[in-house]
C-alpha atoms as a PDB file:
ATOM      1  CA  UNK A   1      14.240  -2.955  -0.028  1.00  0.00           C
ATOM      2  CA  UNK A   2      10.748  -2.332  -2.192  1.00  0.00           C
ATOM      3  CA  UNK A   3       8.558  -5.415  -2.473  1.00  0.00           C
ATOM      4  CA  UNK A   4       5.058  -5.882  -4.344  1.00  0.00           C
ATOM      5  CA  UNK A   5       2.416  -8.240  -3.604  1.00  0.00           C
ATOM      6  CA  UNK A   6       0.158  -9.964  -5.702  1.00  0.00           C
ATOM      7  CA  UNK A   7      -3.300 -11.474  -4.479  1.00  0.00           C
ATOM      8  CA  UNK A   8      -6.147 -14.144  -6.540  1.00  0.00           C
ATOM      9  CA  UNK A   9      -3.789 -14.907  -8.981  1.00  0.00           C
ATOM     10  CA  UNK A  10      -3.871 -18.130 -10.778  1.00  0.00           C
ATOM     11  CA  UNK A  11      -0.896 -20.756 -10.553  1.00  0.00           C
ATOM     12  CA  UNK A  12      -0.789 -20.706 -14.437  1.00  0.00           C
ATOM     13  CA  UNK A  13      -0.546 -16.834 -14.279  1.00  0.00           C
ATOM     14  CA  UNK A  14       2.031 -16.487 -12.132  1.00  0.00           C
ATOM     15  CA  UNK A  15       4.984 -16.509 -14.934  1.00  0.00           C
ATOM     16  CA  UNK A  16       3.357 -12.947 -16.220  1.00  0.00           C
ATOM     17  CA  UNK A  17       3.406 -11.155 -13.426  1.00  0.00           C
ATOM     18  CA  UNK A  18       6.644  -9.841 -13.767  1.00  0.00           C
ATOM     19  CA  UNK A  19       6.196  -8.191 -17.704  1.00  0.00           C
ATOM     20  CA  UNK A  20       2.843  -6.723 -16.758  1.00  0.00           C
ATOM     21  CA  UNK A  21       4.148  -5.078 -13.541  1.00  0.00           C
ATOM     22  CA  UNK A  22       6.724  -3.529 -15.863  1.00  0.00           C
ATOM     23  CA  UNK A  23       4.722  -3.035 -18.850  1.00  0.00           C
ATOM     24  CA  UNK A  24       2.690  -0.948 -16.152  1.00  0.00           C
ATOM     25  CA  UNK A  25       5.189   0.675 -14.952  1.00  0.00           C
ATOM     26  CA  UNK A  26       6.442   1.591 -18.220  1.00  0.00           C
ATOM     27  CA  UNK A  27       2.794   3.106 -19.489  1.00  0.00           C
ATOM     28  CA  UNK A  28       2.774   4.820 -15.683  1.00  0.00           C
ATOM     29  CA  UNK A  29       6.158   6.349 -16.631  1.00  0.00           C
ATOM     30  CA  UNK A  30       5.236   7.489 -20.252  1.00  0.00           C
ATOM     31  CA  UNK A  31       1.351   8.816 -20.198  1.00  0.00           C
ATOM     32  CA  UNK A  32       1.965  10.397 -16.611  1.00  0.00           C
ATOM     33  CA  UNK A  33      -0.279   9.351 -13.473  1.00  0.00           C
ATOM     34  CA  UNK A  34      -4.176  10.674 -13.408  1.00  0.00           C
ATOM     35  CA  UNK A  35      -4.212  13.031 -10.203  1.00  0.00           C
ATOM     36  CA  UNK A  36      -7.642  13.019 -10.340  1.00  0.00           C
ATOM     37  CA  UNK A  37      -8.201   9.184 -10.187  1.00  0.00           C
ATOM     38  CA  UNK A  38      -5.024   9.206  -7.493  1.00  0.00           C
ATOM     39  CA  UNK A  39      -6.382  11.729  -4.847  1.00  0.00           C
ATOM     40  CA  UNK A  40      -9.700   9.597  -4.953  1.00  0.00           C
ATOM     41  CA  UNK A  41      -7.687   6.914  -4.182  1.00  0.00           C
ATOM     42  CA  UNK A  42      -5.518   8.322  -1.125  1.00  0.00           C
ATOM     43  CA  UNK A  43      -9.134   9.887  -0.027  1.00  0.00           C
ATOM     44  CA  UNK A  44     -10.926   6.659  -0.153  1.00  0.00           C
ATOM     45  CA  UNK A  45      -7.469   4.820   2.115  1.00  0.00           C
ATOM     46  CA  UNK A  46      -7.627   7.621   4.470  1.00  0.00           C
ATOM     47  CA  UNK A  47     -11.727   7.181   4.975  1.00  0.00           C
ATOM     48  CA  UNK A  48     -10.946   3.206   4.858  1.00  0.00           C
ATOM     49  CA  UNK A  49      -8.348   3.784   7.845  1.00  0.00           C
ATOM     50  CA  UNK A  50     -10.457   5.968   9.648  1.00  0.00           C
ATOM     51  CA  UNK A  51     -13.392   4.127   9.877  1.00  0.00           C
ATOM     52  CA  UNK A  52     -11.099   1.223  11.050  1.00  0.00           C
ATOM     53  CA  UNK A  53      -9.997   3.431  13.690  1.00  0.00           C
ATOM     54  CA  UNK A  54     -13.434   4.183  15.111  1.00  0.00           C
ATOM     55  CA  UNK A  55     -14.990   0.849  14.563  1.00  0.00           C
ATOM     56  CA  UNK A  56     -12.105  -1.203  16.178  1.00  0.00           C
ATOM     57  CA  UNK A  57      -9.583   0.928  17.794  1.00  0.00           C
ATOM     58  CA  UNK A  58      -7.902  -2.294  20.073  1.00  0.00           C
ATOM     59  CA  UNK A  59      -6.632  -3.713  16.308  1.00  0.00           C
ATOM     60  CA  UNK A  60      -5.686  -0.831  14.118  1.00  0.00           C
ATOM     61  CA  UNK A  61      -3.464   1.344  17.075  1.00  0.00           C
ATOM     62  CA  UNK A  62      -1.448  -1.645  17.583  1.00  0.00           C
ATOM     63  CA  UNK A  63      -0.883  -2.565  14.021  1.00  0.00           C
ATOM     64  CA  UNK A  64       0.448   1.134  13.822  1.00  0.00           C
ATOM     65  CA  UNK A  65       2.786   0.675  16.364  1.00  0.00           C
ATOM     66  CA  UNK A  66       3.997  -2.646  15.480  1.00  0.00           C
ATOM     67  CA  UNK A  67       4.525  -1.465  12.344  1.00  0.00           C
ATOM     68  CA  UNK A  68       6.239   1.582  13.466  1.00  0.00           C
ATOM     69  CA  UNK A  69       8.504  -0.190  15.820  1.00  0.00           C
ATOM     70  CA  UNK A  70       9.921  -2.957  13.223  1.00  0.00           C
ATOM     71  CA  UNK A  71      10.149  -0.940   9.729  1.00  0.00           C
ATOM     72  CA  UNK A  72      10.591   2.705  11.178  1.00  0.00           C
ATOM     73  CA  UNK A  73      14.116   3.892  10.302  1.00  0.00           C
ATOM     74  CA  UNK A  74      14.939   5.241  13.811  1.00  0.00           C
ATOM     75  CA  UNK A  75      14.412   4.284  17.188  1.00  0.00           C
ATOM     76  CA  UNK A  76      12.466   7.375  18.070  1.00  0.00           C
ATOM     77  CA  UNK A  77       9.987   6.804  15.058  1.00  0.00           C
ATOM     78  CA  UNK A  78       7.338   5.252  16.829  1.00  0.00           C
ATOM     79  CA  UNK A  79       7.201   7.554  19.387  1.00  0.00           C
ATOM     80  CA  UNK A  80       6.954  10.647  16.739  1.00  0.00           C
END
């Protein structure tokens, strides 16, 4: 099951979503995905998650776990 989530869109925008998710996904699938643009994207997460790590470890090791624990696909997956 593959969900996407939308946020700051306007009531009156809401019946669009759907086509431009797909006319996105259709450009994504046709011109190709910029690697460039996509590693400084995964860099700037990992920093992001990092830095949330240092600053407040008490909130971002439990979210981990949590998460872990109810989406993992095994029981031993939060312990790996």
């Amino acid at each position: 099951f593959q969900y996407a989530c939308f946020e700051a869109v306007q009531v009156e925008e809401m019946d669009g979503i759907k086509g431009r998710l797909l006319d996105t996904l259709n450009r994504i699938c046709t011109d190709g995905v910029d690697m460039d643009r996509m590693a400084s994207v995964i860099r700037r997460y990992h920093v992001k998650h990092l830095n949330a790590l240092e600053d407040s470890p008490h909130e971002t090791l439990p979210y981990y776990c949590i998460s872990a624990f109810l989406f993992g696909e095994e029981s031993g997956d939060c312990q790996k």
